[in-house]
PDB file of N, CA and C in Angstrom:
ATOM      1  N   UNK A   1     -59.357  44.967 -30.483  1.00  0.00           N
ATOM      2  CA  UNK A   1     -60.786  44.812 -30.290  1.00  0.00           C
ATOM      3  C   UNK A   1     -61.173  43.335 -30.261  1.00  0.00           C
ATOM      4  N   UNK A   2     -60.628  42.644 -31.160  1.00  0.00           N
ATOM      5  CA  UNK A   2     -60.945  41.190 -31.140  1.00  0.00           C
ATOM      6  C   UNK A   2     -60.353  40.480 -30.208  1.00  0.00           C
ATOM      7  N   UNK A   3     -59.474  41.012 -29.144  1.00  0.00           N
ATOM      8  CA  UNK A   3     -58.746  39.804 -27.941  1.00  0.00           C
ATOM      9  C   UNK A   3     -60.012  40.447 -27.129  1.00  0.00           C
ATOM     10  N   UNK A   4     -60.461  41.659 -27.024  1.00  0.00           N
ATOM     11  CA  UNK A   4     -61.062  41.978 -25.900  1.00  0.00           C
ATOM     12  C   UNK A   4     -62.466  41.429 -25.864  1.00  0.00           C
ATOM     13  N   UNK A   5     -63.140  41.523 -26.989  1.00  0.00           N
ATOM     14  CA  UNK A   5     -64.611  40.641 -27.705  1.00  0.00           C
ATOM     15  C   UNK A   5     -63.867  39.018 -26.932  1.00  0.00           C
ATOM     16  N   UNK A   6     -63.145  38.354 -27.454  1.00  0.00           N
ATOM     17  CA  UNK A   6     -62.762  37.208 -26.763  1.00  0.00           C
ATOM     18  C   UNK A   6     -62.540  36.857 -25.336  1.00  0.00           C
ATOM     19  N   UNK A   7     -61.690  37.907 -24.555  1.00  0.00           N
ATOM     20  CA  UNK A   7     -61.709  37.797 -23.284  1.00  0.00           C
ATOM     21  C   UNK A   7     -63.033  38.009 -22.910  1.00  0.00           C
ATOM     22  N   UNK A   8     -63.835  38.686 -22.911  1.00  0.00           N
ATOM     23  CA  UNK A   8     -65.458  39.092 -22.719  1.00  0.00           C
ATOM     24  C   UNK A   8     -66.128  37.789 -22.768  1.00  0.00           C
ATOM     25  N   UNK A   9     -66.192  37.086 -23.952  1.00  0.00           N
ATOM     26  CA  UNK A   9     -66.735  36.207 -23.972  1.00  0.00           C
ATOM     27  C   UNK A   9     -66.228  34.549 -23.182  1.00  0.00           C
ATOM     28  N   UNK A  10     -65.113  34.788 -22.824  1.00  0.00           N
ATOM     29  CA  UNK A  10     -64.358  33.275 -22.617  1.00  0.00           C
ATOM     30  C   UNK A  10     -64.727  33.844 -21.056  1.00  0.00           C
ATOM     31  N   UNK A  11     -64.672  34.764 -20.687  1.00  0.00           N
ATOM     32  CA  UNK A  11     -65.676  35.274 -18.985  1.00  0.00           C
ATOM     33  C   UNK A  11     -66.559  35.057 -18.903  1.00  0.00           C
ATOM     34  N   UNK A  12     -67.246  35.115 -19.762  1.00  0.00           N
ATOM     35  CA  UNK A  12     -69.088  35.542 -19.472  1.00  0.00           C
ATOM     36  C   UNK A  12     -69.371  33.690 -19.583  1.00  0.00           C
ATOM     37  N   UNK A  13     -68.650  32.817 -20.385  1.00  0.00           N
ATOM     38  CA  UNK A  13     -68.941  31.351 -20.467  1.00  0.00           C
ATOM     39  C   UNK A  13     -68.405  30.900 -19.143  1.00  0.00           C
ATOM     40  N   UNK A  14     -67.453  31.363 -18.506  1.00  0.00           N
ATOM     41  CA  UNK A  14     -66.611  30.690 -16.724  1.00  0.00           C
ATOM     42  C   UNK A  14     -67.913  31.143 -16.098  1.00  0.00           C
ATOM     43  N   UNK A  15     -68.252  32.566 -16.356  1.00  0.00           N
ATOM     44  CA  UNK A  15     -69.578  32.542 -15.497  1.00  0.00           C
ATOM     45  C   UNK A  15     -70.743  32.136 -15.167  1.00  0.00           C
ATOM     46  N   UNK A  16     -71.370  31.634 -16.637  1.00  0.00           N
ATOM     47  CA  UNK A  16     -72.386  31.252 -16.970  1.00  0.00           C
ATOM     48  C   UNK A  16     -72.778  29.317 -16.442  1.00  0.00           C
ATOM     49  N   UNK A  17     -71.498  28.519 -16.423  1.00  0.00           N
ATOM     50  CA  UNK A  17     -71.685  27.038 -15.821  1.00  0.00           C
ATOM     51  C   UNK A  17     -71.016  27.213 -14.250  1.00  0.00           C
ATOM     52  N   UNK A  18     -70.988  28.517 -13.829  1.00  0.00           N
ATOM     53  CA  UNK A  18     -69.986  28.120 -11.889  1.00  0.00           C
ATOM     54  C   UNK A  18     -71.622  27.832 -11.711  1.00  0.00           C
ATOM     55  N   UNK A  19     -70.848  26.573 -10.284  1.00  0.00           N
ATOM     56  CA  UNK A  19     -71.777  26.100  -9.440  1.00  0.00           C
ATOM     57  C   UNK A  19     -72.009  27.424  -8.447  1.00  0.00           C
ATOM     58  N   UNK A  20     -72.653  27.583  -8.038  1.00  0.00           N
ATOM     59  CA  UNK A  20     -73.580  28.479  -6.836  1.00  0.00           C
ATOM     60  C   UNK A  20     -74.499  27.531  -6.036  1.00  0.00           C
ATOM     61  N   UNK A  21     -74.944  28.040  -4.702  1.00  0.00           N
ATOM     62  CA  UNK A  21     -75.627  27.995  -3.705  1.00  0.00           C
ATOM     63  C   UNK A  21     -77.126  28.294  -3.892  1.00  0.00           C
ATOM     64  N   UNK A  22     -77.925  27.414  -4.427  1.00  0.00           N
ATOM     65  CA  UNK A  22     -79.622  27.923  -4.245  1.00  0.00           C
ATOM     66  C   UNK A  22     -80.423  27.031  -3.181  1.00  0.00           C
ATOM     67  N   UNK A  23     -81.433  27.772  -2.859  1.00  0.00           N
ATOM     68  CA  UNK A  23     -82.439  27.039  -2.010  1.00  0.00           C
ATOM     69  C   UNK A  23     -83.755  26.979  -2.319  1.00  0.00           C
ATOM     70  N   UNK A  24     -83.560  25.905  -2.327  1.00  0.00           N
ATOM     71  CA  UNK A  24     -84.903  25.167  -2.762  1.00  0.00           C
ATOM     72  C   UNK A  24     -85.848  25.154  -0.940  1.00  0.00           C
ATOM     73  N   UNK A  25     -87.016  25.726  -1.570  1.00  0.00           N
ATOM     74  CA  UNK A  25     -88.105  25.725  -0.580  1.00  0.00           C
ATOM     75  C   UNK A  25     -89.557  24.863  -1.159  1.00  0.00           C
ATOM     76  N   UNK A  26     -90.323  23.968  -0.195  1.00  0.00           N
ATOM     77  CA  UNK A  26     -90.997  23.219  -0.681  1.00  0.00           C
ATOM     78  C   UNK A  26     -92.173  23.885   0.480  1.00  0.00           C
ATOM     79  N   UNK A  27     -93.159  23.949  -0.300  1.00  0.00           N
ATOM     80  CA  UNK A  27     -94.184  24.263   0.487  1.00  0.00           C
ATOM     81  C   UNK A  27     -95.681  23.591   0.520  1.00  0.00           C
ATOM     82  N   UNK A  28     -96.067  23.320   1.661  1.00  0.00           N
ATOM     83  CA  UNK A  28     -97.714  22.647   1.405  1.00  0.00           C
ATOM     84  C   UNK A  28     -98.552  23.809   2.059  1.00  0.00           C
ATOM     85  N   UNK A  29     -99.555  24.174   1.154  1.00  0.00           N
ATOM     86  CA  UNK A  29    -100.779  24.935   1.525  1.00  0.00           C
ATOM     87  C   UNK A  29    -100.495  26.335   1.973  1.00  0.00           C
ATOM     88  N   UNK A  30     -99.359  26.488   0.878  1.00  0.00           N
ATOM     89  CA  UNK A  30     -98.963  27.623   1.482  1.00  0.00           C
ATOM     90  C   UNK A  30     -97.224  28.012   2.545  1.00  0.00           C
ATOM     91  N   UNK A  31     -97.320  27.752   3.275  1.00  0.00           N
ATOM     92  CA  UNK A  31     -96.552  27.289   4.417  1.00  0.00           C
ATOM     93  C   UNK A  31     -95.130  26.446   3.825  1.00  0.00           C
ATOM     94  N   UNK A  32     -93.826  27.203   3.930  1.00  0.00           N
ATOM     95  CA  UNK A  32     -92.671  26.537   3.946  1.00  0.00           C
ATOM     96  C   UNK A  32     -92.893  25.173   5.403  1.00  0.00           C
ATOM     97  N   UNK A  33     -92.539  23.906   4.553  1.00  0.00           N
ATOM     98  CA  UNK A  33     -92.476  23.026   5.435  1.00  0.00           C
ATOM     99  C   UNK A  33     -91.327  22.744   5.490  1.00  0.00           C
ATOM    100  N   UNK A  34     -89.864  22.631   4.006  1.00  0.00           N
ATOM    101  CA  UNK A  34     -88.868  21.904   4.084  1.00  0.00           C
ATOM    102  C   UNK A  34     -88.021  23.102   3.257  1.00  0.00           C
ATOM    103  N   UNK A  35     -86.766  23.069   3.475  1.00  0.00           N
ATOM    104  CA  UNK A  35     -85.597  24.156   2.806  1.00  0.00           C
ATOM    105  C   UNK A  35     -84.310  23.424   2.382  1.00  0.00           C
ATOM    106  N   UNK A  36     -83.954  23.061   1.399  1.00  0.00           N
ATOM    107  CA  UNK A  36     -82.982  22.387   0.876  1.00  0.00           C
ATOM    108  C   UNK A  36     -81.834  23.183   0.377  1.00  0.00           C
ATOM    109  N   UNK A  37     -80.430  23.698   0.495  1.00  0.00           N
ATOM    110  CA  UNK A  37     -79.484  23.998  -0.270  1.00  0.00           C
ATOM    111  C   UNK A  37     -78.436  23.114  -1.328  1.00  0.00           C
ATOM    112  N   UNK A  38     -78.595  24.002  -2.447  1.00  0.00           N
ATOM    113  CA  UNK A  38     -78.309  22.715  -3.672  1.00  0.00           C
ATOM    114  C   UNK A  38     -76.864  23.779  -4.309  1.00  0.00           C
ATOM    115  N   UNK A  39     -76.018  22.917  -3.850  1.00  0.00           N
ATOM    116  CA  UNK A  39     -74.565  23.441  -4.854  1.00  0.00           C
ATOM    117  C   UNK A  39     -74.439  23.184  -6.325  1.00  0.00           C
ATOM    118  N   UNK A  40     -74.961  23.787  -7.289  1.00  0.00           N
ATOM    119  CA  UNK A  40     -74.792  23.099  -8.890  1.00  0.00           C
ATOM    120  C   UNK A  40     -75.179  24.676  -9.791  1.00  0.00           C
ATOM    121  N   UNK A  41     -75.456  24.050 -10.783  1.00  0.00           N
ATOM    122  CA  UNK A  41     -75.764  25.408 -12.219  1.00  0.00           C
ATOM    123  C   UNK A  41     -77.156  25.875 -11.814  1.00  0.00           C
ATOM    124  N   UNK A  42     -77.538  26.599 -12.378  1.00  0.00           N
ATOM    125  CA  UNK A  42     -78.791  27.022 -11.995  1.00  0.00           C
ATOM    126  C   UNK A  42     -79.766  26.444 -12.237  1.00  0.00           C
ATOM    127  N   UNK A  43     -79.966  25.589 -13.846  1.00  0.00           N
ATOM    128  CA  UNK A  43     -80.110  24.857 -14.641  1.00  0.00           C
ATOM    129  C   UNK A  43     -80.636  23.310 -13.685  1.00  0.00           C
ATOM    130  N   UNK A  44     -79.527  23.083 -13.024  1.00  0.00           N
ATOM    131  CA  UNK A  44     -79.390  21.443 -12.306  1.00  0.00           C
ATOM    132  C   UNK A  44     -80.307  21.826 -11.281  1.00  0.00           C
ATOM    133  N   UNK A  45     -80.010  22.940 -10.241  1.00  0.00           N
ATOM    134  CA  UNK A  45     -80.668  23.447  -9.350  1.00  0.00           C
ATOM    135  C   UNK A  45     -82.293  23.379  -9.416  1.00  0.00           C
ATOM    136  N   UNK A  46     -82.593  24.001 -10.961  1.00  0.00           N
ATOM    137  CA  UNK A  46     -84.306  24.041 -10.540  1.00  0.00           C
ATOM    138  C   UNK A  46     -84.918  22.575 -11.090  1.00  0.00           C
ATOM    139  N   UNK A  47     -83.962  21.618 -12.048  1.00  0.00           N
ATOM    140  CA  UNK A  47     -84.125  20.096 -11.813  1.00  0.00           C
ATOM    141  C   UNK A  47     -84.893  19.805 -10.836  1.00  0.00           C
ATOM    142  N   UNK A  48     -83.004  19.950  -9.727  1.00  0.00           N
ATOM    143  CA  UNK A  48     -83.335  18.959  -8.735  1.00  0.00           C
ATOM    144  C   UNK A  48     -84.196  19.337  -7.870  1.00  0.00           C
ATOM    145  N   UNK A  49     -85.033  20.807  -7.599  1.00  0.00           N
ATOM    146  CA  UNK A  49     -85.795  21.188  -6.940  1.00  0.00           C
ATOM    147  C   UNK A  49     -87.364  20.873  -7.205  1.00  0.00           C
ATOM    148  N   UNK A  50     -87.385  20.811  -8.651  1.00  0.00           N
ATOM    149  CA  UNK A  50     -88.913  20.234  -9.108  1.00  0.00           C
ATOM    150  C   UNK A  50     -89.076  19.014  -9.263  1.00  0.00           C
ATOM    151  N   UNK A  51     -87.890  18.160  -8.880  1.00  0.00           N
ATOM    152  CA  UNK A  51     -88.048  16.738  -8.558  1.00  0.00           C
ATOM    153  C   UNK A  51     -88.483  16.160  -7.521  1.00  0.00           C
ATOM    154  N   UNK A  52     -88.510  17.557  -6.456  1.00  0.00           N
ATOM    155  CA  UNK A  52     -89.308  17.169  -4.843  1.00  0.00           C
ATOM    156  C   UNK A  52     -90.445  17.531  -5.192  1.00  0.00           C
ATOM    157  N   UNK A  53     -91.474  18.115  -5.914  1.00  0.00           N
ATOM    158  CA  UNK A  53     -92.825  18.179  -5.997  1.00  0.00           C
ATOM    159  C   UNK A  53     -93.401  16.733  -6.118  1.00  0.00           C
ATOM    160  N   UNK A  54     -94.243  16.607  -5.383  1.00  0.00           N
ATOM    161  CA  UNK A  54     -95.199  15.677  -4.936  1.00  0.00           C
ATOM    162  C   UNK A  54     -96.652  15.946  -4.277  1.00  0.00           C
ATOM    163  N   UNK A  55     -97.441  14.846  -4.903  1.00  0.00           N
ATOM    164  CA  UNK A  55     -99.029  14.876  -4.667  1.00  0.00           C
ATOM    165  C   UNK A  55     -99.559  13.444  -3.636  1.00  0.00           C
ATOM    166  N   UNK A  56     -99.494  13.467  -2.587  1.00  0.00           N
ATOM    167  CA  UNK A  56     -99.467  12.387  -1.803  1.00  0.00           C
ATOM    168  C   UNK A  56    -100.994  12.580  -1.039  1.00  0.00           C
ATOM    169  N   UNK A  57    -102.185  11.896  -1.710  1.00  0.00           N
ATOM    170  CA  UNK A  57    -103.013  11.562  -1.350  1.00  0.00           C
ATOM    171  C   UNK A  57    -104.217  12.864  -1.209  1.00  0.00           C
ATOM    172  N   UNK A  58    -103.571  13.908  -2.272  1.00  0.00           N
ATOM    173  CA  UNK A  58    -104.372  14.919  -2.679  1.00  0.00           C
ATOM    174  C   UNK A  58    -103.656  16.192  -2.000  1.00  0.00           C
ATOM    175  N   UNK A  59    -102.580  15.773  -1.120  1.00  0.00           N
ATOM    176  CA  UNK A  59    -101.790  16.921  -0.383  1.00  0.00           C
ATOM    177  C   UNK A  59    -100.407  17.561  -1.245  1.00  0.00           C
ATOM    178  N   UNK A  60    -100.521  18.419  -2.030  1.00  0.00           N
ATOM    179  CA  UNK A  60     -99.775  18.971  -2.938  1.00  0.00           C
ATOM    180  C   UNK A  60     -98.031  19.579  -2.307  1.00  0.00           C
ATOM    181  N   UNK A  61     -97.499  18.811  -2.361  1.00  0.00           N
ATOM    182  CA  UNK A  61     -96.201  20.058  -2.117  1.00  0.00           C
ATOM    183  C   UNK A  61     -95.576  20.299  -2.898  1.00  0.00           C
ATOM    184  N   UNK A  62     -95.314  22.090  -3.169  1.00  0.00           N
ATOM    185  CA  UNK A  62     -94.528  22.941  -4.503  1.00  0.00           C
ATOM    186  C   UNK A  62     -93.535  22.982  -4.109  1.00  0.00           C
ATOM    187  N   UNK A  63     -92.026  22.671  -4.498  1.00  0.00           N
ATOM    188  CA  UNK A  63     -90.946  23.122  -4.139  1.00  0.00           C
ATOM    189  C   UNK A  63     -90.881  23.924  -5.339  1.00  0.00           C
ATOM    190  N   UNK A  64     -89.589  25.247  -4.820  1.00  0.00           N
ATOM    191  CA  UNK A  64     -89.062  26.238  -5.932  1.00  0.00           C
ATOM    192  C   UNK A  64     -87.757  26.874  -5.720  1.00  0.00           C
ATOM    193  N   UNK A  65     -86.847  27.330  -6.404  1.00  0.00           N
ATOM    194  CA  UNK A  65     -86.032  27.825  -6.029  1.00  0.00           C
ATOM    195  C   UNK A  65     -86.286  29.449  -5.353  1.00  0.00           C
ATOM    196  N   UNK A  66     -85.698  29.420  -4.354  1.00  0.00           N
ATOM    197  CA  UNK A  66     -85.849  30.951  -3.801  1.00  0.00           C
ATOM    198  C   UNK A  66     -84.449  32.089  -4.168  1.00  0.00           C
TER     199      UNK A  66
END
């Protein structure tokens, strides 16, 4: 019982940091303007995706992961 509790868990941690494929979509007023694919954790992913939000002269763009 206790190798299998261990194998379980030493899986579920390989799973939990793999890089994956997300896309980041940034939108103004609604409207996808820009679509970014980001190889990293999920974690890094919605980082680097809320690091493209910007307010440029009252014109809002939301990026998010999709």
């Amino acid at each position: 019982m206790k190798k299998a509790l261990l194998i379980f868990g030493f899986g579920l941690f390989l799973l939990a940091s793999c890089k994956k494929d997300y896309t980041c979509a940034c939108k103004i007023d609604g409207q996808t303007v820009s679509t970014i694919t980001i190889n990293d954790t999920k974690k890094n992913a919605i980082a680097t995706c809320d690091e493209s939000d910007a307010n440029i002269l009252g014109v809002v763009q939301d990026c998010s992961i999709q």
